[in-house]
C-alpha atoms as a PDB file:
ATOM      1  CA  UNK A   1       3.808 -13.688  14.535  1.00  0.00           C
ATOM      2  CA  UNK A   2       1.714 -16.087  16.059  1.00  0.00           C
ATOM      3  CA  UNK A   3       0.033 -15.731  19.377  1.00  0.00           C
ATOM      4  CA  UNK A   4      -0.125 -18.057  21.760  1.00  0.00           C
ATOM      5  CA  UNK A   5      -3.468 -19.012  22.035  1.00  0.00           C
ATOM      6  CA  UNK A   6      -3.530 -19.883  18.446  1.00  0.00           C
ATOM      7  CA  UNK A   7      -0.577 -22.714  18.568  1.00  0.00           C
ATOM      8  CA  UNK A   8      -3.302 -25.497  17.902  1.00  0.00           C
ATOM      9  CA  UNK A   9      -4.101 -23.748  14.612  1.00  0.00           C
ATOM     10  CA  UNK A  10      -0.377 -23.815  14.187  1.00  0.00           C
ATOM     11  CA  UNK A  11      -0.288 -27.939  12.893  1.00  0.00           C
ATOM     12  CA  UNK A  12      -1.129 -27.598   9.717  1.00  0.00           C
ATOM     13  CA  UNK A  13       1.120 -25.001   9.125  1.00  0.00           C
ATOM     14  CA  UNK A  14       4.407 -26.483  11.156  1.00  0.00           C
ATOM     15  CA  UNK A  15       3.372 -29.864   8.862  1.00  0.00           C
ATOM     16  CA  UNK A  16       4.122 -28.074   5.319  1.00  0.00           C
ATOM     17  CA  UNK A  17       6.838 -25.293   6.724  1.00  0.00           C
ATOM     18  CA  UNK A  18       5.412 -22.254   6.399  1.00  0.00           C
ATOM     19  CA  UNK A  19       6.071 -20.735   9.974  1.00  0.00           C
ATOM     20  CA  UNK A  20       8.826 -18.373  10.374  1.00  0.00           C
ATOM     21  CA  UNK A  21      11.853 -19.555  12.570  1.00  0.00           C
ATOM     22  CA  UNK A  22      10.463 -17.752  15.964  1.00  0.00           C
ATOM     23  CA  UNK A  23       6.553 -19.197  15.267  1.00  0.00           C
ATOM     24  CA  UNK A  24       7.797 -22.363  14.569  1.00  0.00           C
ATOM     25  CA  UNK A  25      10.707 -22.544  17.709  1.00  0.00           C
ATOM     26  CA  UNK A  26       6.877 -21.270  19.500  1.00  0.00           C
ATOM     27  CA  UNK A  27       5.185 -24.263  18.262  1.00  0.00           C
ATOM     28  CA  UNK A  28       7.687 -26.878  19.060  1.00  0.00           C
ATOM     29  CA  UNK A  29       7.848 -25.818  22.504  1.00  0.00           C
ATOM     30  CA  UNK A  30       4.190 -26.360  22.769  1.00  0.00           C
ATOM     31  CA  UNK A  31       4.267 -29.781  20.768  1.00  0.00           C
ATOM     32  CA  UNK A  32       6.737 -31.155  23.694  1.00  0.00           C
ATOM     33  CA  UNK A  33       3.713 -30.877  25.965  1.00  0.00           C
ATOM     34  CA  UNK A  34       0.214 -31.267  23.532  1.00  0.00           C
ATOM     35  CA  UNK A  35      -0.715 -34.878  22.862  1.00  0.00           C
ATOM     36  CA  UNK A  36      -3.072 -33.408  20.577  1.00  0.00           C
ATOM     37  CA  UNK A  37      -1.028 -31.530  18.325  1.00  0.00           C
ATOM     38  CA  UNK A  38       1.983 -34.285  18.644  1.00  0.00           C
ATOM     39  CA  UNK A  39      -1.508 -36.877  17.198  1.00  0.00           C
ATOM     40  CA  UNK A  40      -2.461 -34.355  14.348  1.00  0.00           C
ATOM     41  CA  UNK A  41       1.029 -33.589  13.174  1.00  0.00           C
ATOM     42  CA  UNK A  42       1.564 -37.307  13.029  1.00  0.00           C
ATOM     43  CA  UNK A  43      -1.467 -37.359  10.728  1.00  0.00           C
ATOM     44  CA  UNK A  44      -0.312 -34.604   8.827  1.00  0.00           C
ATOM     45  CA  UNK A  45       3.145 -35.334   7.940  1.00  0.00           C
ATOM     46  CA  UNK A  46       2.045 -38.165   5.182  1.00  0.00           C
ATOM     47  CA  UNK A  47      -0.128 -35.706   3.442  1.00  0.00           C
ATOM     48  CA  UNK A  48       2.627 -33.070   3.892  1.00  0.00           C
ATOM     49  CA  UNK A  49       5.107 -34.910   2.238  1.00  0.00           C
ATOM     50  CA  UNK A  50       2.313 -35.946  -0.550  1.00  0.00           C
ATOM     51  CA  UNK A  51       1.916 -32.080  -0.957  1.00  0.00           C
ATOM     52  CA  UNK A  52       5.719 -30.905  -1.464  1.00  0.00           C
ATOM     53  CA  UNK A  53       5.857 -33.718  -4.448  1.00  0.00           C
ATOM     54  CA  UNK A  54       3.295 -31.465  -6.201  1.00  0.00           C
ATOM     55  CA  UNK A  55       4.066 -29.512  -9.257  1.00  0.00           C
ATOM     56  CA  UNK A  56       1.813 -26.233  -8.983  1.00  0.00           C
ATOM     57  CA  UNK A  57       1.512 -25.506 -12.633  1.00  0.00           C
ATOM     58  CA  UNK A  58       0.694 -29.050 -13.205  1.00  0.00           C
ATOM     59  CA  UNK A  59      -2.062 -29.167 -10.728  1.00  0.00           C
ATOM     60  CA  UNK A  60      -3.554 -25.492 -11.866  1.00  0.00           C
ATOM     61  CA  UNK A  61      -3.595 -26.928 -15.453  1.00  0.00           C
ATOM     62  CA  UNK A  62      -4.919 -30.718 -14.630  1.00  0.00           C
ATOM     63  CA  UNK A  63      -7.688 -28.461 -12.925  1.00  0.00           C
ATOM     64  CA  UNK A  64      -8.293 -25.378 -15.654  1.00  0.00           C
ATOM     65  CA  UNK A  65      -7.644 -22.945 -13.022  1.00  0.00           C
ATOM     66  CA  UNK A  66      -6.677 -20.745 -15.797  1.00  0.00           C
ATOM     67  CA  UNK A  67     -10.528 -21.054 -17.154  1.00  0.00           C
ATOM     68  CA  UNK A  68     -12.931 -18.172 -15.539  1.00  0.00           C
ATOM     69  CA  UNK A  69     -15.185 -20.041 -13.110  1.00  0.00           C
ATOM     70  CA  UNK A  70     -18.638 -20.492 -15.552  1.00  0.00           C
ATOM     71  CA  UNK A  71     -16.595 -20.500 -18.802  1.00  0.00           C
ATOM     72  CA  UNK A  72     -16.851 -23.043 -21.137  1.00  0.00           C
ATOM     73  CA  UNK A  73     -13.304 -24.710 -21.714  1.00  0.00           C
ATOM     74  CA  UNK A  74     -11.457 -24.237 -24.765  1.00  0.00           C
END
């Protein structure tokens, strides 16, 4: 649950979907009224939608996330 003070930090997080129904319902009622946040969601969005397109696996492995941090690959 998110209070209210924290609805700014709430962009981010409306932007990619990951707030449950009532946070989210929370956050759009602020957005109505918050230039700000309606300025950084706009700025958001793109990179959101760049982000959904992004196979996990395929990122962890482009990356060696599998590879202990200080361990020579291979």
């Amino acid at each position: 649950m998110t209070a209210p003070e924290s609805t700014h930090q709430d962009v981010a997080a409306y932007a990619i979907g990951v707030l449950d129904e009532a946070a989210a319902t929370r956050f759009e009622v602020h957005l109505a009224g918050c230039d700000a946040c309606a300025e950084e969601l706009a700025a958001l969005l793109p990179v959101a939608g760049m982000l959904a397109s992004v196979d996990p696996v395929a990122l962890a492995s482009a990356l060696d996330l599998d590879r202990a941090p200080g361990r020579p690959p291979g």
